[in-house]
Protein backbone atom coordinates (compact mmCIF):
# COMPACT_ATOMS: atom_id res chain seq x y z
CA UNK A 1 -0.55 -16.45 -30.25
CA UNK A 2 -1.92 -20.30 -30.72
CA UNK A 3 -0.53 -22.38 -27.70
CA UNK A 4 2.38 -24.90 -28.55
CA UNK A 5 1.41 -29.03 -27.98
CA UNK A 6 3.37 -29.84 -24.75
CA UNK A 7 3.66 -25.73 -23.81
CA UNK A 8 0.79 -24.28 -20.86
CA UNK A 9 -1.42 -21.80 -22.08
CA UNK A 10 -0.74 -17.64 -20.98
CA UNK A 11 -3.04 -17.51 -18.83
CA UNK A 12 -1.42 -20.70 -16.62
CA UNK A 13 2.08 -19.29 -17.20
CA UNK A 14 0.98 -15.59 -15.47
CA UNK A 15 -1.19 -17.06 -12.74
CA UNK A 16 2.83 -19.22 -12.07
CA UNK A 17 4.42 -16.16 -11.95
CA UNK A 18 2.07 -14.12 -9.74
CA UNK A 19 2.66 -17.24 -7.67
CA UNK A 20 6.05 -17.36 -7.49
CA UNK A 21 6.49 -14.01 -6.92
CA UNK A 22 3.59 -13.84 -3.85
CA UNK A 23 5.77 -16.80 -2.68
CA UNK A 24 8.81 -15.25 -2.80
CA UNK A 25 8.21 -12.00 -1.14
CA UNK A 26 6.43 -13.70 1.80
CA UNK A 27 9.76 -15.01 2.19
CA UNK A 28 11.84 -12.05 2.19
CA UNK A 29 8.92 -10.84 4.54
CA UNK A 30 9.35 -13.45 6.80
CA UNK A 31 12.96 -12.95 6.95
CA UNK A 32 12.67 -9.72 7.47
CA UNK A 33 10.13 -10.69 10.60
CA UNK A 34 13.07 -12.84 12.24
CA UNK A 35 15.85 -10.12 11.64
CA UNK A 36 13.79 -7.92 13.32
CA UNK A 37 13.02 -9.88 16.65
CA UNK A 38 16.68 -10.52 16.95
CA UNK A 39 17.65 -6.89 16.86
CA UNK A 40 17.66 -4.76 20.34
CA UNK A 41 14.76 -2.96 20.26
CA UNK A 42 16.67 0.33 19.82
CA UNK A 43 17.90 -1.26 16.35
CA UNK A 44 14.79 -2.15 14.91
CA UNK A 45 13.84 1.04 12.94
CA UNK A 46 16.72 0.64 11.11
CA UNK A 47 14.58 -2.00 8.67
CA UNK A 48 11.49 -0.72 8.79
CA UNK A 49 11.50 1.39 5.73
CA UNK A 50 11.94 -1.62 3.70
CA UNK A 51 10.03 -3.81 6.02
CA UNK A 52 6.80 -1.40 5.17
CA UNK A 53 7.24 -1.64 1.41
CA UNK A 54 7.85 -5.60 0.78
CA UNK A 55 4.68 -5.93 3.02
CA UNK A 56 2.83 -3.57 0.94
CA UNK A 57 4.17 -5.03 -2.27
CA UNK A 58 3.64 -8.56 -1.33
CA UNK A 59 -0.40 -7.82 -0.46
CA UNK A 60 -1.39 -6.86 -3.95
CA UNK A 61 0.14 -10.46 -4.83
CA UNK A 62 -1.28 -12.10 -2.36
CA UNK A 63 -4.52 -10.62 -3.16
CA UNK A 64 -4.25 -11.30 -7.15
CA UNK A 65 -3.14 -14.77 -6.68
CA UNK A 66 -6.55 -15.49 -3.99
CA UNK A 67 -8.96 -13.71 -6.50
CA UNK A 68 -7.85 -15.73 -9.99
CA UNK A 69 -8.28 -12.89 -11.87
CA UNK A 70 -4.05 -12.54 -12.17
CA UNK A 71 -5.00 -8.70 -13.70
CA UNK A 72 -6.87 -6.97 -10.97
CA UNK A 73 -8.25 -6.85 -6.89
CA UNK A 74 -10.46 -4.90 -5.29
CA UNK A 75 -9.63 -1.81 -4.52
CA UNK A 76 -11.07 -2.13 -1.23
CA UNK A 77 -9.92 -5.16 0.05
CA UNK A 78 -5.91 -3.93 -1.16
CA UNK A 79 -5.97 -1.01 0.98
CA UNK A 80 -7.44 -2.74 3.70
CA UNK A 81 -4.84 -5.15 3.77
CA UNK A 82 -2.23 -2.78 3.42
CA UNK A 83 -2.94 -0.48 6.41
CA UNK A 84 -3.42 -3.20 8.50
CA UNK A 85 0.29 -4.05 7.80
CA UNK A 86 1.59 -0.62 7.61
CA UNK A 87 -0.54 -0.15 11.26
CA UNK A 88 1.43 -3.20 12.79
CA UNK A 89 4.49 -2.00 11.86
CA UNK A 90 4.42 0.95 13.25
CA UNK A 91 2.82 -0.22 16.87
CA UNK A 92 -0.39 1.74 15.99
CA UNK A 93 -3.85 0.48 17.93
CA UNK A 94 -6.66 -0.54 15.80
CA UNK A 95 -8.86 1.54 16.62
CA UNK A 96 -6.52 4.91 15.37
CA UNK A 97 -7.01 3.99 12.10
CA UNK A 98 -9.95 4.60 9.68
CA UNK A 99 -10.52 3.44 6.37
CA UNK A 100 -13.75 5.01 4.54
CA UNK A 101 -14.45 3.11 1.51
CA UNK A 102 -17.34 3.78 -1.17
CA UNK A 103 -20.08 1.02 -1.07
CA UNK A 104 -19.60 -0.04 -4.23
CA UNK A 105 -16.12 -1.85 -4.47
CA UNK A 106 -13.75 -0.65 -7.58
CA UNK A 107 -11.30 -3.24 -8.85
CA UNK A 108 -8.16 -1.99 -9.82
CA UNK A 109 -5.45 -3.82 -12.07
CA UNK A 110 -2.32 -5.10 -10.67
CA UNK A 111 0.24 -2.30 -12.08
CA UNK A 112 -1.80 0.49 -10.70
CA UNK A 113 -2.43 -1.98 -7.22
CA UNK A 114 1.56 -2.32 -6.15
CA UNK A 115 2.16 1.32 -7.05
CA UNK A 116 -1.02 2.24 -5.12
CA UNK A 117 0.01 -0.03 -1.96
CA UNK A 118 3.88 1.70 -2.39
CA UNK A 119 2.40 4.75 -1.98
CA UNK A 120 0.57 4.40 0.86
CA UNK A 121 3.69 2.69 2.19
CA UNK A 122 5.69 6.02 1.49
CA UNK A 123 3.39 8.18 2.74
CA UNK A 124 1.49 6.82 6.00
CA UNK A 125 4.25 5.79 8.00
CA UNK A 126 4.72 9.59 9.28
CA UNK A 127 1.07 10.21 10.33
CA UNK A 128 1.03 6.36 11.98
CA UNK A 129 4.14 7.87 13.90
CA UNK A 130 2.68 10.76 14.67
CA UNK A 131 -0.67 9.87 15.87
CA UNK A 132 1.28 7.21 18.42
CA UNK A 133 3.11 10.07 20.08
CA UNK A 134 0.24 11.88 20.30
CA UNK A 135 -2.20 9.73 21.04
CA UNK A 136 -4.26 11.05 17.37
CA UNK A 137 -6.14 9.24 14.22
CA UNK A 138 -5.29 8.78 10.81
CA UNK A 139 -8.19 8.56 8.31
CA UNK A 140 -8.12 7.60 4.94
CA UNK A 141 -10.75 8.11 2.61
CA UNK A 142 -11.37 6.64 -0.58
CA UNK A 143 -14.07 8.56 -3.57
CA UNK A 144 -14.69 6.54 -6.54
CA UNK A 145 -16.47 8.54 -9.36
CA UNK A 146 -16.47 7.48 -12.96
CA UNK A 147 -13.74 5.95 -12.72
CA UNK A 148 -11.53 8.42 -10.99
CA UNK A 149 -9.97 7.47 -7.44
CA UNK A 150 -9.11 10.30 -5.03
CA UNK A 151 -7.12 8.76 -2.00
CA UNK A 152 -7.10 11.24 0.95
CA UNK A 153 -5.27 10.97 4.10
CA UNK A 154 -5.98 13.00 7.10
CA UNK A 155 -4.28 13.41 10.75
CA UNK A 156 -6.41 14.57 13.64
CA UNK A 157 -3.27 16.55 14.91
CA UNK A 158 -2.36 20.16 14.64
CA UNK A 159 0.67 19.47 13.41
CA UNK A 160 1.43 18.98 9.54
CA UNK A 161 3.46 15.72 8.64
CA UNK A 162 6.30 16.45 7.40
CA UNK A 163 7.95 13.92 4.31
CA UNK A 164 11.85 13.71 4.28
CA UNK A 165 13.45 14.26 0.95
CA UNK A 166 13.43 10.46 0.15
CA UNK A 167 9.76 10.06 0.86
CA UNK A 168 8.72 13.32 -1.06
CA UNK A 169 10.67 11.91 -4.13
CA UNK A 170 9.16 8.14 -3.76
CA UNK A 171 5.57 9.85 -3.64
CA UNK A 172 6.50 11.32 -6.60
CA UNK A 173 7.47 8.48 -8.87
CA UNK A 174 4.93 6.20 -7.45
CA UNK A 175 2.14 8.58 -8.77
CA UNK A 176 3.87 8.85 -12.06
CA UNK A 177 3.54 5.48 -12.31
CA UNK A 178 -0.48 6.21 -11.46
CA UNK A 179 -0.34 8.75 -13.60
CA UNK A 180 -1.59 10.38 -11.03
CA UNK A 181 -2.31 14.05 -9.93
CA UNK A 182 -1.26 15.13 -6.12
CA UNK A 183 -3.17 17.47 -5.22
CA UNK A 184 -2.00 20.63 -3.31
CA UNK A 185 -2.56 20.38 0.27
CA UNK A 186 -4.46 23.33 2.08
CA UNK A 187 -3.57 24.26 5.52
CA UNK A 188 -5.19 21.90 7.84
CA UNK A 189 -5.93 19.45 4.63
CA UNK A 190 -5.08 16.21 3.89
CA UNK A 191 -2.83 14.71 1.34
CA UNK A 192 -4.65 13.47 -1.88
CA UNK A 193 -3.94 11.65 -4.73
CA UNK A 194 -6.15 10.79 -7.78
CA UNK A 195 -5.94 8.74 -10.71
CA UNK A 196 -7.98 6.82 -13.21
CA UNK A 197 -8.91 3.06 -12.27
């Protein structure tokens, strides 16, 4: 498509947008933020849900704005980002939560990066919850080979986590959108998910 006298290339008018809406969900983020300090403390879960996926959302924006590319982020760097804020959320200490990335970054584009970061944002909150009460880790592990990603995340307790209806469902359609396999999880096992970068 030639570009118009007067009109801004594609390119300009997509990096605008990716702007606009990184700006506008740090907004809604921040607002969220001050609802949540004025709420009793007792009150506060009542967000949260949300609160964990506009956070999640707004970091592969955040990330595709910084980068320039305005198609793609590293792989790395997204999930990174995105447990940290899922972590802080939930009250978790740094240092029960592991990330084990490959070397060799991955990029992946920005379609497959927000419904990546959504469904981490479905599906860590329970083990975050559950390795506060009992006093466990959470390790996620990311294997990168030829191209296909296989996200696994593992809880150090005996217990398995268990996914309300709503969350089950939400895993679902975010790895649809991944086109994504789950794989079945054996006793002791850890959730997985792969999909093609």
């Amino acid at each position: 498509m030639p570009v118009t006298a007067g009109m801004p290339d594609p390119v300009t008018l997509v990096r605008e947008l990716n702007h606009r809406v990184k700006n506008n969900l740090q907004i809604i983020v921040s607002l969220m933020n001050l609802q949540k300090r004025m709420m009793p403390r007792e009150r506060r879960e009542d967000i949260r849900f949300i609160e964990e996926h506009v956070q999640s959302m707004s970091v592969a924006y955040r990330l595709v704005y910084a980068t320039g590319s305005m198609i793609e982020v590293s792989l790395t760097e997204l999930v990174t980002e995105v447990l940290s804020g899922l972590r802080q959320i939930a009250g978790l200490p740094e240092e029960h939560l592991m990330l084990d990335a490959p070397a060799v970054d991955a990029v992946v584009g920005l379609d497959n990066a927000i419904a990546l970061a959504l469904y981490l944002a479905v599906l860590l909150p329970p083990y975050l919850d559950q390795a506060i009460g009992a006093a466990g880790m959470v390790t996620i592990t990311l294997t990168v080979e030829a191209d296909l990603l296989t996200v696994s995340v593992r809880g150090t307790c005996r217990d398995p986590v268990s996914l309300d209806v709503l969350r089950g469902r939400l895993m679902r359609a975010y790895a649809g959108q991944l086109k994504a396999e789950i794989l079945p999880v054996m006793t002791g096992g850890a959730e997985q998910l792969r999909f093609m970068l």
